[in-house]
C-alpha atoms as a PDB file:
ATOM      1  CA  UNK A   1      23.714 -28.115  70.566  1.00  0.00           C
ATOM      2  CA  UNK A   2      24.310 -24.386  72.064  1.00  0.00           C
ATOM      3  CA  UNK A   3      21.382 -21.860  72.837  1.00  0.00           C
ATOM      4  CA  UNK A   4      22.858 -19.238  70.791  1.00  0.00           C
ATOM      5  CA  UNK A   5      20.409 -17.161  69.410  1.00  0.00           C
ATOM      6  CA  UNK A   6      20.230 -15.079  66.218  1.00  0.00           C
ATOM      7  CA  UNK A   7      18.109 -12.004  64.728  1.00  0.00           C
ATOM      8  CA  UNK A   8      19.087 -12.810  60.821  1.00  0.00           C
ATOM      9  CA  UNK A   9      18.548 -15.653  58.896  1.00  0.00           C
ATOM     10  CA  UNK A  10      18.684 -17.027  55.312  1.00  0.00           C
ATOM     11  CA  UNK A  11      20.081 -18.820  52.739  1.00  0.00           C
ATOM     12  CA  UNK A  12      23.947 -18.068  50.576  1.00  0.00           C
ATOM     13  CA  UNK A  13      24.798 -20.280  47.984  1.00  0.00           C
ATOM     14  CA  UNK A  14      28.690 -21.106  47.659  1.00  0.00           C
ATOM     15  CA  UNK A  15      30.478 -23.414  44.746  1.00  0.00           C
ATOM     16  CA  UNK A  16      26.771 -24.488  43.738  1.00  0.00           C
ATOM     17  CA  UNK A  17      25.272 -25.286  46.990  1.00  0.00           C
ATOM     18  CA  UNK A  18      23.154 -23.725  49.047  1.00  0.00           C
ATOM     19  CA  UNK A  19      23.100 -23.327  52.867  1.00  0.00           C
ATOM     20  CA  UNK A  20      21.155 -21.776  55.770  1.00  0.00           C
ATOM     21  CA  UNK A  21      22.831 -18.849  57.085  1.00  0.00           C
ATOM     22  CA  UNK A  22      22.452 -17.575  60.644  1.00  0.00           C
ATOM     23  CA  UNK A  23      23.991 -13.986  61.942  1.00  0.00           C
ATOM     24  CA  UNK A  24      23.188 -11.325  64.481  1.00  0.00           C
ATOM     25  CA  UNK A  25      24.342  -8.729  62.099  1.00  0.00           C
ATOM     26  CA  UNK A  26      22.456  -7.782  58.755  1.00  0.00           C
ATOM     27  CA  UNK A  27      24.913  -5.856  56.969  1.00  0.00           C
ATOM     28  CA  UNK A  28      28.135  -7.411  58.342  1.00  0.00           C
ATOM     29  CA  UNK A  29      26.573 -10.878  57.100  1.00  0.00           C
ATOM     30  CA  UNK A  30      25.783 -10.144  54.173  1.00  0.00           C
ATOM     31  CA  UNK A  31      29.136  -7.350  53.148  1.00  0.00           C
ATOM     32  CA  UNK A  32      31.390 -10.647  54.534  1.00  0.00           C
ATOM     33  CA  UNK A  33      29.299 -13.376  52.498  1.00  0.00           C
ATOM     34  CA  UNK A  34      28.804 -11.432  49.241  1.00  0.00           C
ATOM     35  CA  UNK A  35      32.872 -11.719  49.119  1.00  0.00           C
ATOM     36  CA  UNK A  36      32.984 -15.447  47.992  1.00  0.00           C
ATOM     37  CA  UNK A  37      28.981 -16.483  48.198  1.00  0.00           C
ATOM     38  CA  UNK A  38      26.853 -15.633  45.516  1.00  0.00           C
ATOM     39  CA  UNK A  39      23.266 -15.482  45.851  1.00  0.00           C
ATOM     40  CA  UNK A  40      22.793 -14.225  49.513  1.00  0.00           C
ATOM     41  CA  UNK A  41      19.187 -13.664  50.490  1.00  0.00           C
ATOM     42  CA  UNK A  42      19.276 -12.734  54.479  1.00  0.00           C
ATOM     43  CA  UNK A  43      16.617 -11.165  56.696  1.00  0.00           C
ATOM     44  CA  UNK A  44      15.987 -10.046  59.854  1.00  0.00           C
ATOM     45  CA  UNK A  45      13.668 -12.699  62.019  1.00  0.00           C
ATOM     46  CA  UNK A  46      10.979 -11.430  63.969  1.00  0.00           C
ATOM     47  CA  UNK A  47      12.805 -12.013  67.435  1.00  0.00           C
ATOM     48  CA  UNK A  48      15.597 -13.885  68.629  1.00  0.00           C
ATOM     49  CA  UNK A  49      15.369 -17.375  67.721  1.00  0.00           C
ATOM     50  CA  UNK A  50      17.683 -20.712  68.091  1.00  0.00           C
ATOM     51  CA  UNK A  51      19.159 -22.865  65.127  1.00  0.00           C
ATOM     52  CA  UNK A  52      16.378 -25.306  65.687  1.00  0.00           C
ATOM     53  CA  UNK A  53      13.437 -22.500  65.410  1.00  0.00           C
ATOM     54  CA  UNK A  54      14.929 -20.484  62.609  1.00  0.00           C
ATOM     55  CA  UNK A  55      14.756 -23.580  60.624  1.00  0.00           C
ATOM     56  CA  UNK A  56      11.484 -24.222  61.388  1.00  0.00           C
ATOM     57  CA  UNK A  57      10.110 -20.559  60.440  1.00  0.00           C
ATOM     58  CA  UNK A  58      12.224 -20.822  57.343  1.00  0.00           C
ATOM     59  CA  UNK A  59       9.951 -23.833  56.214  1.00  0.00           C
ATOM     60  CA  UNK A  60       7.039 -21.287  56.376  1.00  0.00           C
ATOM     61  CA  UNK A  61       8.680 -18.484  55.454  1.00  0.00           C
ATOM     62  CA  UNK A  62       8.552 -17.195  51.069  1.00  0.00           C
ATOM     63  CA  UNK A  63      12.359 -18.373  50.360  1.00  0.00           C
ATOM     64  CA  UNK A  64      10.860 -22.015  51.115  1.00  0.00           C
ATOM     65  CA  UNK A  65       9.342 -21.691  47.842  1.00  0.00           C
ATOM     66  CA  UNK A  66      11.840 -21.515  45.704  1.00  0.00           C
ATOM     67  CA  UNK A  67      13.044 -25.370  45.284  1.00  0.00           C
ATOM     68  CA  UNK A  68      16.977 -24.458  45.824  1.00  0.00           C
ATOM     69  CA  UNK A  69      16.349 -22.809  48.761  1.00  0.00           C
ATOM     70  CA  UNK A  70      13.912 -25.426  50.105  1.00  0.00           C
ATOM     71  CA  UNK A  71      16.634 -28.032  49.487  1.00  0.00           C
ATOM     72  CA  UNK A  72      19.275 -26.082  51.622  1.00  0.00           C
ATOM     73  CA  UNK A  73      16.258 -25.204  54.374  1.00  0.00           C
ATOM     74  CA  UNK A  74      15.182 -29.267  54.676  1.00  0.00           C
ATOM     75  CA  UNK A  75      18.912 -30.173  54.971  1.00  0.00           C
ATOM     76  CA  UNK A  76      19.303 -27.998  57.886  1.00  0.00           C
ATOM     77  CA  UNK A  77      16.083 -28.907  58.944  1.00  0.00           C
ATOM     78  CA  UNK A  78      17.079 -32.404  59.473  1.00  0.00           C
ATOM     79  CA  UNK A  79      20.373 -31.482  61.357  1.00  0.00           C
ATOM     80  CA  UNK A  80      19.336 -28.991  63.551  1.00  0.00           C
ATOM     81  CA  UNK A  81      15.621 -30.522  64.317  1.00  0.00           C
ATOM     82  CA  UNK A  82      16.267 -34.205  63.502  1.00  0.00           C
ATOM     83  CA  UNK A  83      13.778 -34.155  60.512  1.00  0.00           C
ATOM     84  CA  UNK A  84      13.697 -37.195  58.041  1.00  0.00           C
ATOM     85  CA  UNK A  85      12.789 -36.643  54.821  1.00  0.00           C
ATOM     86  CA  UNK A  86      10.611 -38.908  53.524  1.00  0.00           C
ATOM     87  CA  UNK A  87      11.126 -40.465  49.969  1.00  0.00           C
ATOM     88  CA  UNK A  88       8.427 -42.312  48.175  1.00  0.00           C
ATOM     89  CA  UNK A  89       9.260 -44.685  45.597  1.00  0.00           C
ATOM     90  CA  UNK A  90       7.817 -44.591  42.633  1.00  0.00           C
ATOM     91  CA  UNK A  91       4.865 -47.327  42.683  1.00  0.00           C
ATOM     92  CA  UNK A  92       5.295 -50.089  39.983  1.00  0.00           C
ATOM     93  CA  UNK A  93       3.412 -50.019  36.681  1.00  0.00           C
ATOM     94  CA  UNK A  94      -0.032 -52.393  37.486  1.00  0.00           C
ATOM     95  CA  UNK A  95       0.102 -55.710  35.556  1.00  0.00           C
ATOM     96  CA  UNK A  96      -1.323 -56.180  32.173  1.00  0.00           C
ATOM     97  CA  UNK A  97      -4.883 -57.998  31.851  1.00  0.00           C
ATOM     98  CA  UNK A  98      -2.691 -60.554  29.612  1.00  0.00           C
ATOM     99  CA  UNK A  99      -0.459 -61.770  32.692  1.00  0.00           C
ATOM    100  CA  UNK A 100      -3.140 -61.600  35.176  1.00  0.00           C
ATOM    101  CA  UNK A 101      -5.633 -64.200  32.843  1.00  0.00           C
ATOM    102  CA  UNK A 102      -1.949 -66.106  32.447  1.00  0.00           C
ATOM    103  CA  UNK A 103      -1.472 -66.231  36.083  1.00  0.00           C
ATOM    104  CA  UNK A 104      -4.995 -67.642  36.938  1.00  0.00           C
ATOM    105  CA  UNK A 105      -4.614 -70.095  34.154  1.00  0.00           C
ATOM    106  CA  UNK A 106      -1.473 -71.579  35.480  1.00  0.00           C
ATOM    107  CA  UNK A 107      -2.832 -71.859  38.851  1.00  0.00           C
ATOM    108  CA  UNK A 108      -6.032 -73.364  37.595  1.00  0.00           C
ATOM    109  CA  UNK A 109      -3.517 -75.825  35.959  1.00  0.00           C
ATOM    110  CA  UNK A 110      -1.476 -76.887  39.126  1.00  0.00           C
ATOM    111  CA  UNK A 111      -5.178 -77.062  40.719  1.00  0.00           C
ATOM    112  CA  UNK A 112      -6.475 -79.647  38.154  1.00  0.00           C
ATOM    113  CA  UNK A 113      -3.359 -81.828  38.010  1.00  0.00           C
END
């Protein structure tokens, strides 16, 4: 990974996906992605920052809020910082009272034979 750093930051969404964008210029970033990106939301960061730390202030920054932008900001998150998502599975439905009192009868079955 280099130790580039950049002053803007954001997010430019191009055939229906969004990304993370990184620049040192403002308006030549955004005049240059506004040809073929649509949606182009860039700032200027508060200093100089790495890749790696402009991801990481972009998960506390306001575009992290809106769930498109989030998507595109956790992506890069994970490539640039090595974050894992975490995905929970859904937990299965609890069994009914009817199959539990089944279940105990058939043990109490195999017990008494």
């Amino acid at each position: 990974m280099t130790d580039k750093l950049f002053s803007v930051a954001g997010v430019s969404k191009l055939n229906g996906v969004y990304k993370v964008r990184f620049a040192n210029d403002l308006v030549g970033r955004i005049k240059a992605l506004s040809k073929s990106h649509e949606d182009v939301q860039l700032f200027e960061l508060p200093r100089e920052m790495s890749k790696s730390e402009v991801v990481a202030f972009l998960k506390a920054h306001e575009l992290y809020t809106n769930p498109a932008y989030r998507e595109a900001i956790d992506s890069a998150d994970e490539k640039y910082n090595g974050a894992k998502t975490v995905k929970v599975k859904a937990a299965k439905a609890a069994p009914s009272l009817e199959a539990i009192k089944a279940r105990v009868e058939a043990k109490d079955a195999e017990t008494a034979e």
